[in-house]
PDB file of N, CA and C in Angstrom:
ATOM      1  N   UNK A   1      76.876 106.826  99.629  1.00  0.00           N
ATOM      2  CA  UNK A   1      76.953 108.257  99.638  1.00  0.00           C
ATOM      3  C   UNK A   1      77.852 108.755  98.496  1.00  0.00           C
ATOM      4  N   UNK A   2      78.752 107.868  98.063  1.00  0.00           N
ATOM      5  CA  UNK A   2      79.828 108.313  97.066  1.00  0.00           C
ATOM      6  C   UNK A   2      79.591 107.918  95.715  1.00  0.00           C
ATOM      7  N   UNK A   3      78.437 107.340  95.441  1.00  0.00           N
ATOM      8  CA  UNK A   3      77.504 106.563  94.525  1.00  0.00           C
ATOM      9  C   UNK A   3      77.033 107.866  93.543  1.00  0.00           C
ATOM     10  N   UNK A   4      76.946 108.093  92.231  1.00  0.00           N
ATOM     11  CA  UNK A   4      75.824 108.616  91.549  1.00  0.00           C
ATOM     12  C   UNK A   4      74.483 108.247  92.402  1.00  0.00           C
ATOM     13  N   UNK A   5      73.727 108.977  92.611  1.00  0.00           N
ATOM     14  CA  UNK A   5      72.308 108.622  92.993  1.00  0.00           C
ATOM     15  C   UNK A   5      71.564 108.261  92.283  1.00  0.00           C
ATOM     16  N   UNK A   6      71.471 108.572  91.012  1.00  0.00           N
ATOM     17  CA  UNK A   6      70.740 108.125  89.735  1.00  0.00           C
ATOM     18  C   UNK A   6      70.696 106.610  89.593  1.00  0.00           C
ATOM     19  N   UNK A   7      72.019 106.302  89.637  1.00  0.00           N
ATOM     20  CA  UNK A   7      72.156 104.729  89.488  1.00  0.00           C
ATOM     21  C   UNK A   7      71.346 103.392  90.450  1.00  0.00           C
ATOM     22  N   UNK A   8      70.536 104.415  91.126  1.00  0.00           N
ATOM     23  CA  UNK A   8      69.331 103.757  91.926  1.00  0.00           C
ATOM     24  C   UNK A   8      69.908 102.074  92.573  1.00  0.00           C
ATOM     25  N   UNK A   9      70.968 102.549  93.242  1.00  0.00           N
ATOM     26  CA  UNK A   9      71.290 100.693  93.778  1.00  0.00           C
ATOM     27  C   UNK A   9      71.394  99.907  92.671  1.00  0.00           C
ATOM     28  N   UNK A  10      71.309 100.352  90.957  1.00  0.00           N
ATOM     29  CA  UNK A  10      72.175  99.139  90.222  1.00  0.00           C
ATOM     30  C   UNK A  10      73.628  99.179  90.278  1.00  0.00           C
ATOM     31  N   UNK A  11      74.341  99.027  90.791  1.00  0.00           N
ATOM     32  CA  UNK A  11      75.914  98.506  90.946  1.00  0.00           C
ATOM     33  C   UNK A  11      76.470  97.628  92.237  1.00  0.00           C
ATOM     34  N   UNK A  12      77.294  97.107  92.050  1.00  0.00           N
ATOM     35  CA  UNK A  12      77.550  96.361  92.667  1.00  0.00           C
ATOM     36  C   UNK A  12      78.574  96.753  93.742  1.00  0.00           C
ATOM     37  N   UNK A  13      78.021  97.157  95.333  1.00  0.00           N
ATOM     38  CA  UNK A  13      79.032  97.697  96.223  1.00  0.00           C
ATOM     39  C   UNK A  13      80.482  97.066  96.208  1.00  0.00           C
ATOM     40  N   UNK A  14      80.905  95.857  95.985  1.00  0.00           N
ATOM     41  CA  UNK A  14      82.242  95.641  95.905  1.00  0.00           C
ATOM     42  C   UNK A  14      83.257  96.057  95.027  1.00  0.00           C
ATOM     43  N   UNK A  15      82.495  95.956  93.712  1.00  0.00           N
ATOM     44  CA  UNK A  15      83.004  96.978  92.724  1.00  0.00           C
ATOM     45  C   UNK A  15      83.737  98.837  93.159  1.00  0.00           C
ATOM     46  N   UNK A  16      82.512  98.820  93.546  1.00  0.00           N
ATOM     47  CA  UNK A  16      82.471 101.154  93.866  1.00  0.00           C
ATOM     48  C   UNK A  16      83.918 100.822  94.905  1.00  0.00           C
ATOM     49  N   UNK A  17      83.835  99.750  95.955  1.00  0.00           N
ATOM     50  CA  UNK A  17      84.864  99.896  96.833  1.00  0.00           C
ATOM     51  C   UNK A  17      86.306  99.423  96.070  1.00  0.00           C
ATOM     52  N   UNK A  18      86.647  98.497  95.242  1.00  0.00           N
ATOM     53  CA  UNK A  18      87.542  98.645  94.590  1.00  0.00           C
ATOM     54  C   UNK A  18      88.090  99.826  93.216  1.00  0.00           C
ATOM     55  N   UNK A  19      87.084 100.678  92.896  1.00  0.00           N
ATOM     56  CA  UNK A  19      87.063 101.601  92.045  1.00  0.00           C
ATOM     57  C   UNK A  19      87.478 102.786  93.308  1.00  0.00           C
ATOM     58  N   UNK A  20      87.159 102.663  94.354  1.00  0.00           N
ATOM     59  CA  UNK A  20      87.388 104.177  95.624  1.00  0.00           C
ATOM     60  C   UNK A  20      89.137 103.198  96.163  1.00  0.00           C
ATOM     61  N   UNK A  21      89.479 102.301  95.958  1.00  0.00           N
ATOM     62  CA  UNK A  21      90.497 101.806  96.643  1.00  0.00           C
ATOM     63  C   UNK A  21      92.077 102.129  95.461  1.00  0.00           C
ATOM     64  N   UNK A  22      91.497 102.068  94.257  1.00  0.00           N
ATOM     65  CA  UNK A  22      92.342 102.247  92.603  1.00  0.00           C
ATOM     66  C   UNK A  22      92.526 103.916  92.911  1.00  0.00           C
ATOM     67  N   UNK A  23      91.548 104.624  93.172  1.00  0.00           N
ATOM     68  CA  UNK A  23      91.742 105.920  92.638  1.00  0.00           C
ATOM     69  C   UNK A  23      92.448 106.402  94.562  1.00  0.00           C
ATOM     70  N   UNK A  24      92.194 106.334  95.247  1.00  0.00           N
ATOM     71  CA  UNK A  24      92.787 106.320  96.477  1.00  0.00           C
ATOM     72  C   UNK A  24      94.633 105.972  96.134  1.00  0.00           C
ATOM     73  N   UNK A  25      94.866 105.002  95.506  1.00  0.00           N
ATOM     74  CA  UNK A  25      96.572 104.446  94.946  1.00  0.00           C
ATOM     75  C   UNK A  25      96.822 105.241  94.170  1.00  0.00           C
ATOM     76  N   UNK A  26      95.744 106.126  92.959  1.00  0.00           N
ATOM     77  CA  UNK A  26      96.425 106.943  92.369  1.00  0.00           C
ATOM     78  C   UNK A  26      96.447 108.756  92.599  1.00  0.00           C
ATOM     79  N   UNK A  27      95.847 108.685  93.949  1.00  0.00           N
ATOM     80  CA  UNK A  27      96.790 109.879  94.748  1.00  0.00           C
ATOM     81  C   UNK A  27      97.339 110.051  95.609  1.00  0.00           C
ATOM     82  N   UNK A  28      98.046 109.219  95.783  1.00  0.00           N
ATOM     83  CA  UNK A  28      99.398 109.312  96.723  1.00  0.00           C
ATOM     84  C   UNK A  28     100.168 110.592  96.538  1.00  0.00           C
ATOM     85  N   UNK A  29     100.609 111.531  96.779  1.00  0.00           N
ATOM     86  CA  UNK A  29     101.528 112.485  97.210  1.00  0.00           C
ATOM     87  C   UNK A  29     102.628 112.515  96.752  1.00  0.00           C
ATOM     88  N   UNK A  30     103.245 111.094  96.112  1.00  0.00           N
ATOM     89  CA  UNK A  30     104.697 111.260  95.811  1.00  0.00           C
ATOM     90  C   UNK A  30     104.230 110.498  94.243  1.00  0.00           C
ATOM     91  N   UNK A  31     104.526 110.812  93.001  1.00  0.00           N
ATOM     92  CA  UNK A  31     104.164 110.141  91.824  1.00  0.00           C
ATOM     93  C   UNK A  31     105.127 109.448  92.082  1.00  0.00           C
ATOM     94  N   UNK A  32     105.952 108.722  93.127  1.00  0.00           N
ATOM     95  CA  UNK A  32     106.743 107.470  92.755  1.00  0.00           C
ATOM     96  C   UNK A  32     105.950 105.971  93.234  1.00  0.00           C
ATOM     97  N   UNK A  33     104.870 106.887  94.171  1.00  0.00           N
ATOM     98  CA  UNK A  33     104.321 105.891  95.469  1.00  0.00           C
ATOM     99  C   UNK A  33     102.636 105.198  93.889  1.00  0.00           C
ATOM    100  N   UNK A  34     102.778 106.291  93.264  1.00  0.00           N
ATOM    101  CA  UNK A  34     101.273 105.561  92.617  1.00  0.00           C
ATOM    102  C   UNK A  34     101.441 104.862  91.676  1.00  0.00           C
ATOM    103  N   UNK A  35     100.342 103.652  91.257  1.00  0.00           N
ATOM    104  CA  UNK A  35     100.506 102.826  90.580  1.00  0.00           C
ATOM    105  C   UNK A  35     100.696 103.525  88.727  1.00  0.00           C
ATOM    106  N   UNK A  36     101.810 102.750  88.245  1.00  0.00           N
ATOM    107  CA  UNK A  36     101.622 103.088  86.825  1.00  0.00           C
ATOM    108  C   UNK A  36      99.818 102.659  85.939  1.00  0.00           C
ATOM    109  N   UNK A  37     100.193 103.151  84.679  1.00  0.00           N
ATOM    110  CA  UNK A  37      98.845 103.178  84.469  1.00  0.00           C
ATOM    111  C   UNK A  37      98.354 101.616  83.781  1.00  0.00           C
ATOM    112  N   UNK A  38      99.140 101.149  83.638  1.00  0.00           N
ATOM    113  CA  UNK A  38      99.295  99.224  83.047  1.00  0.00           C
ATOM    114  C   UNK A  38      99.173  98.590  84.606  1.00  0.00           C
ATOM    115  N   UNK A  39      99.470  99.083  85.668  1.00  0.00           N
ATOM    116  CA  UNK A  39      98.998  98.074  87.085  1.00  0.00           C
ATOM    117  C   UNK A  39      97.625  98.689  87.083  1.00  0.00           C
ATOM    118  N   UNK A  40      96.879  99.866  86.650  1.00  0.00           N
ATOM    119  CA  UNK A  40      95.771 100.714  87.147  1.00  0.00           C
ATOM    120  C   UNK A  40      94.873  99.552  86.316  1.00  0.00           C
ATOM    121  N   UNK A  41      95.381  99.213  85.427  1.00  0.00           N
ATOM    122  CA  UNK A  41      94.274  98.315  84.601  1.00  0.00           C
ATOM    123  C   UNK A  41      94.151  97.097  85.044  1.00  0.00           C
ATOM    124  N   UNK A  42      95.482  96.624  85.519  1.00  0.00           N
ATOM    125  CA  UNK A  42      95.350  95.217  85.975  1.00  0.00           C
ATOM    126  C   UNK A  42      94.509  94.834  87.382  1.00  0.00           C
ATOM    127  N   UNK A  43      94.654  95.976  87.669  1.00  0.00           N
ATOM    128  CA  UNK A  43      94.278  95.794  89.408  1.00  0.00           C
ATOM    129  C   UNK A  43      92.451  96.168  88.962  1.00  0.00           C
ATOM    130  N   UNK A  44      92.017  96.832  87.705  1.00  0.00           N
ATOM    131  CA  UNK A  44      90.701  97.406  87.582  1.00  0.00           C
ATOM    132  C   UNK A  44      89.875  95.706  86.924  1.00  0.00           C
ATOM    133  N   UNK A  45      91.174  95.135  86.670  1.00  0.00           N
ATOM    134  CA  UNK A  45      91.044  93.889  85.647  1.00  0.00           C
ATOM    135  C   UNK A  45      90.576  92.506  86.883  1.00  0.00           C
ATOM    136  N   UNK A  46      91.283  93.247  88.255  1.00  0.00           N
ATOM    137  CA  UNK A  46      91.159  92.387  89.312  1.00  0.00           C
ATOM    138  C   UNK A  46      92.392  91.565  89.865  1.00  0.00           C
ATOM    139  N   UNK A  47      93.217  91.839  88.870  1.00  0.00           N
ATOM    140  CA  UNK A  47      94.696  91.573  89.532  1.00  0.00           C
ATOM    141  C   UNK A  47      95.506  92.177  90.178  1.00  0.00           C
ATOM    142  N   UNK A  48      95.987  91.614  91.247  1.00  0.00           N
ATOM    143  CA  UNK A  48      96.756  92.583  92.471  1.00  0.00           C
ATOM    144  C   UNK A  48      96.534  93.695  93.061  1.00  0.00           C
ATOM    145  N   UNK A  49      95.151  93.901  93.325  1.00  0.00           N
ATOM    146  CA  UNK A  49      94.815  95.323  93.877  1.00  0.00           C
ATOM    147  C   UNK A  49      94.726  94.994  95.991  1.00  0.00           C
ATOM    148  N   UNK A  50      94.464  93.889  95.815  1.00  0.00           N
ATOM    149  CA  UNK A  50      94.161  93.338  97.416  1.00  0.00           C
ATOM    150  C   UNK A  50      95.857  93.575  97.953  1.00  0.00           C
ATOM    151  N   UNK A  51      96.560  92.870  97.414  1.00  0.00           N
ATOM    152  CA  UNK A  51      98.412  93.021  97.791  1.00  0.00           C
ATOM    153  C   UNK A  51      98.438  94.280  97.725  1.00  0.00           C
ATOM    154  N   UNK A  52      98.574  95.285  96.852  1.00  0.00           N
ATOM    155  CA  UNK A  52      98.708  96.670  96.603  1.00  0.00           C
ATOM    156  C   UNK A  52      97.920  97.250  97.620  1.00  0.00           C
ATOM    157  N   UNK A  53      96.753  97.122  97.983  1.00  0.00           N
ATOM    158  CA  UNK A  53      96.297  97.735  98.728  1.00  0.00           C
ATOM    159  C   UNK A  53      96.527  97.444 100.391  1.00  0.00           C
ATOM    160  N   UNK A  54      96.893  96.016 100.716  1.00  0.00           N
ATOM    161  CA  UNK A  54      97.394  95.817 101.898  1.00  0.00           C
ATOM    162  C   UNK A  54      98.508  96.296 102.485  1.00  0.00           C
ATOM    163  N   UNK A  55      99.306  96.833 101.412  1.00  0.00           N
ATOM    164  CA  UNK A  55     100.864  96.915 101.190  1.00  0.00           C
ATOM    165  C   UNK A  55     100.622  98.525 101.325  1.00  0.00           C
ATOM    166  N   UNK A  56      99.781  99.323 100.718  1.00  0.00           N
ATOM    167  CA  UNK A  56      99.473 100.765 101.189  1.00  0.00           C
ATOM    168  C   UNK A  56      98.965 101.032 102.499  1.00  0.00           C
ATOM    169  N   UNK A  57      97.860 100.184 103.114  1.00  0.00           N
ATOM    170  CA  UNK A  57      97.839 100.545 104.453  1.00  0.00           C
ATOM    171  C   UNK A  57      98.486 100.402 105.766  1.00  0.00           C
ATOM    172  N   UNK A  58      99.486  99.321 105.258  1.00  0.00           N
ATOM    173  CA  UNK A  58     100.669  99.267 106.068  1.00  0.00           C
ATOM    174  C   UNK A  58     101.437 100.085 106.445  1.00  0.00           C
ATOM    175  N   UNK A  59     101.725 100.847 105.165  1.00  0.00           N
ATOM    176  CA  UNK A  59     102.710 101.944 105.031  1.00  0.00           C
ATOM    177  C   UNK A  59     101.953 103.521 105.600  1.00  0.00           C
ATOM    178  N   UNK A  60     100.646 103.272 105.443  1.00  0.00           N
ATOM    179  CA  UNK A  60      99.744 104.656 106.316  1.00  0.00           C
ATOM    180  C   UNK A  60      99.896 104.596 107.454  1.00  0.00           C
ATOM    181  N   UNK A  61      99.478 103.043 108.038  1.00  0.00           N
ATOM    182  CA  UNK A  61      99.549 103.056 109.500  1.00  0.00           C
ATOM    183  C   UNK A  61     100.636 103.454 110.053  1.00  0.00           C
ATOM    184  N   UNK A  62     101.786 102.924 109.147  1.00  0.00           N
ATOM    185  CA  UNK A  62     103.253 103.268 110.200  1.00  0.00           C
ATOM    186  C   UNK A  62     103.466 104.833 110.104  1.00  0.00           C
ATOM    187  N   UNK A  63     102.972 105.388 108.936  1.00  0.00           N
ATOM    188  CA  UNK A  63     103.475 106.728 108.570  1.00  0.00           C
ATOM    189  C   UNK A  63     102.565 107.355 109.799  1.00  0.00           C
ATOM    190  N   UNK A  64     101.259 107.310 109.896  1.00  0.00           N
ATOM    191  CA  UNK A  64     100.153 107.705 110.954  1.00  0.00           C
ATOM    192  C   UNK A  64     100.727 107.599 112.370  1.00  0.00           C
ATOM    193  N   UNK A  65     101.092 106.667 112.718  1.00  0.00           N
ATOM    194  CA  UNK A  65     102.032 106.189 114.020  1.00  0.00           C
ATOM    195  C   UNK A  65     103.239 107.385 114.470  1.00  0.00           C
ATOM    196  N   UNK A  66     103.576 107.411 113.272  1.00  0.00           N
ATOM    197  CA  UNK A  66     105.168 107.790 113.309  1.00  0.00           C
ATOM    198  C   UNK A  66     104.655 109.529 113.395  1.00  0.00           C
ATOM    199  N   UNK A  67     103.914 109.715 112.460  1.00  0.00           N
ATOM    200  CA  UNK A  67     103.615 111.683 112.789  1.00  0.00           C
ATOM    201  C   UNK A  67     102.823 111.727 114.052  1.00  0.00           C
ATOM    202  N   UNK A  68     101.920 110.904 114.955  1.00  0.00           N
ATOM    203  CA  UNK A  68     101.391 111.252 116.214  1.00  0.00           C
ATOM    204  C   UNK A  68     102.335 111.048 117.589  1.00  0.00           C
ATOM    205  N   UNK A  69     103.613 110.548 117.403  1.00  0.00           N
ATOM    206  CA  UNK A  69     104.061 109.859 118.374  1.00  0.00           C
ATOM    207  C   UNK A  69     105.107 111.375 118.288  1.00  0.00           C
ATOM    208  N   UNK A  70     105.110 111.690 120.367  1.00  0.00           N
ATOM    209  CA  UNK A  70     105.709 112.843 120.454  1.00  0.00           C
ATOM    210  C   UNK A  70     106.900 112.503 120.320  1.00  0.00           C
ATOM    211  N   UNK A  71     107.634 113.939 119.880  1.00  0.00           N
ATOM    212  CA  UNK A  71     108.732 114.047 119.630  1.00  0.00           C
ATOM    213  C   UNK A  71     110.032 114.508 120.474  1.00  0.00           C
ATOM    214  N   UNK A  72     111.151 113.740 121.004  1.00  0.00           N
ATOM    215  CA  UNK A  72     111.516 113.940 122.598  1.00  0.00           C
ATOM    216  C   UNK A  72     111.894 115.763 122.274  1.00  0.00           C
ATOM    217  N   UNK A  73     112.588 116.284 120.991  1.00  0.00           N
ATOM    218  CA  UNK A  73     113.508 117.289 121.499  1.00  0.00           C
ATOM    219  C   UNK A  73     112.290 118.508 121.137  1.00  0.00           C
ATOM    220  N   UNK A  74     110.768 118.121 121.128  1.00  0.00           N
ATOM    221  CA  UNK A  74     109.977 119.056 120.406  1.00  0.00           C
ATOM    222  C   UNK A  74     110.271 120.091 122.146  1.00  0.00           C
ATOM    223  N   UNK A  75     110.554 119.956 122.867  1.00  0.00           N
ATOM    224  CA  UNK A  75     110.131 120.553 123.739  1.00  0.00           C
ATOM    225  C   UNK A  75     111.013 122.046 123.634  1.00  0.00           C
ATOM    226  N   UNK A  76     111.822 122.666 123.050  1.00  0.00           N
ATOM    227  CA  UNK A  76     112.347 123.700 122.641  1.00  0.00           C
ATOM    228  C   UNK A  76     112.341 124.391 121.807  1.00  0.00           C
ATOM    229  N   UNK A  77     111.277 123.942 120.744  1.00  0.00           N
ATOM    230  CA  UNK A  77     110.534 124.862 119.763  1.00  0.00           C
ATOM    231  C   UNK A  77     109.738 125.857 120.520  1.00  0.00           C
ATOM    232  N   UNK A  78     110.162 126.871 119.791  1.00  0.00           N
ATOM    233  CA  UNK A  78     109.052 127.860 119.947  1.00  0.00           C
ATOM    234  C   UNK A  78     108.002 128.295 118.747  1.00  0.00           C
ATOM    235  N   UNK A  79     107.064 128.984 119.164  1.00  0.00           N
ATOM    236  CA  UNK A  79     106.049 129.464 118.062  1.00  0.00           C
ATOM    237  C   UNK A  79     106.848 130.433 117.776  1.00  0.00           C
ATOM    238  N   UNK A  80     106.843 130.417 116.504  1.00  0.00           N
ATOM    239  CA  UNK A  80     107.938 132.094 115.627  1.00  0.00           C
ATOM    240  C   UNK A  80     106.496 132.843 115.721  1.00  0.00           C
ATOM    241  N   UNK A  81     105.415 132.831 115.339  1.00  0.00           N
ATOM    242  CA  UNK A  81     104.227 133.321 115.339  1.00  0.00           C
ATOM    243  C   UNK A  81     104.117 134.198 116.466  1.00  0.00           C
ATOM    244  N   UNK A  82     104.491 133.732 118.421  1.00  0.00           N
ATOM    245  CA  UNK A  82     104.081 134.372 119.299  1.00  0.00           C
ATOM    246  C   UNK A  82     104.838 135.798 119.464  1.00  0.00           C
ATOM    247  N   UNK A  83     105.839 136.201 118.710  1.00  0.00           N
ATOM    248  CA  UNK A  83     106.214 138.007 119.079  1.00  0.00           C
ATOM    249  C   UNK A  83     105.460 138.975 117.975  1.00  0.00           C
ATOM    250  N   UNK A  84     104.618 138.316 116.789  1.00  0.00           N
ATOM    251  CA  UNK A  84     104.383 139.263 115.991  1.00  0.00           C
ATOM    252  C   UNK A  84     103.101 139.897 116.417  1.00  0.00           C
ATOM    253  N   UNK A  85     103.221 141.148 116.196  1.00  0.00           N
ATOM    254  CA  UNK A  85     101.949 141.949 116.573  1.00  0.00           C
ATOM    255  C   UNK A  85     101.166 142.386 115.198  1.00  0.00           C
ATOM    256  N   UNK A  86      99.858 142.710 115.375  1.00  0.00           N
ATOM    257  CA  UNK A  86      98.947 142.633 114.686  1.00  0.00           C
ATOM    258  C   UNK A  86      98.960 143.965 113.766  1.00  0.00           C
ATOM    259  N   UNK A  87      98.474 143.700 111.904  1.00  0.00           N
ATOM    260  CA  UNK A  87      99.271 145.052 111.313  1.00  0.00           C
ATOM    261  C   UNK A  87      97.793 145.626 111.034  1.00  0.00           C
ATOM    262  N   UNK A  88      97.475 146.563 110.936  1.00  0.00           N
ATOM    263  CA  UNK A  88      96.520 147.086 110.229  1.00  0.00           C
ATOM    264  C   UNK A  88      96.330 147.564 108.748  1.00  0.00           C
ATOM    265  N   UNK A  89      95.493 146.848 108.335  1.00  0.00           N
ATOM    266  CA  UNK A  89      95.395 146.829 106.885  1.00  0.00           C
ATOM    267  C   UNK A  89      94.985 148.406 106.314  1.00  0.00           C
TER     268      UNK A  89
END
């Protein structure tokens, strides 16, 4: 689905998934977390993208874990949102 369509099934699916796994490392959120552009080649070259990439989903899962898991003192927030009344434009 993430394929040019044109390219009519000539490429090689392991490839597209390491080309979607490179560009996935180079948007990470924090420019400290993404690969420089000399690992972008090495890993495109076939070196160290499997470590790099094991080593990123580690760090999703825990981050994923860590934002769903409730929070004990959430229970005294309030919505700032619920006293405002509605303005007319």
């Amino acid at each position: 689905m993430l394929v040019d369509p044109d390219l009519e099934r000539d490429y090689i699916d392991s490839e597209v998934e390491q080309l979607i796994q490179v560009a996935l490392l180079c948007t990470q959120g924090s420019p400290m977390d993404r690969p420089k552009m000399c690992d972008v080649v090495r890993m495109l070259e076939g070196d160290g993208l499997d470590e790099r990439w094991d080593e990123w989903q580690k760090v999703e899962v825990n981050r994923q874990e860590i934002d769903l898991a409730p929070h004990p003192n959430s229970d005294w927030i309030l919505d700032s949102t619920e006293n405002l009344h509605a303005v007319e434009l």
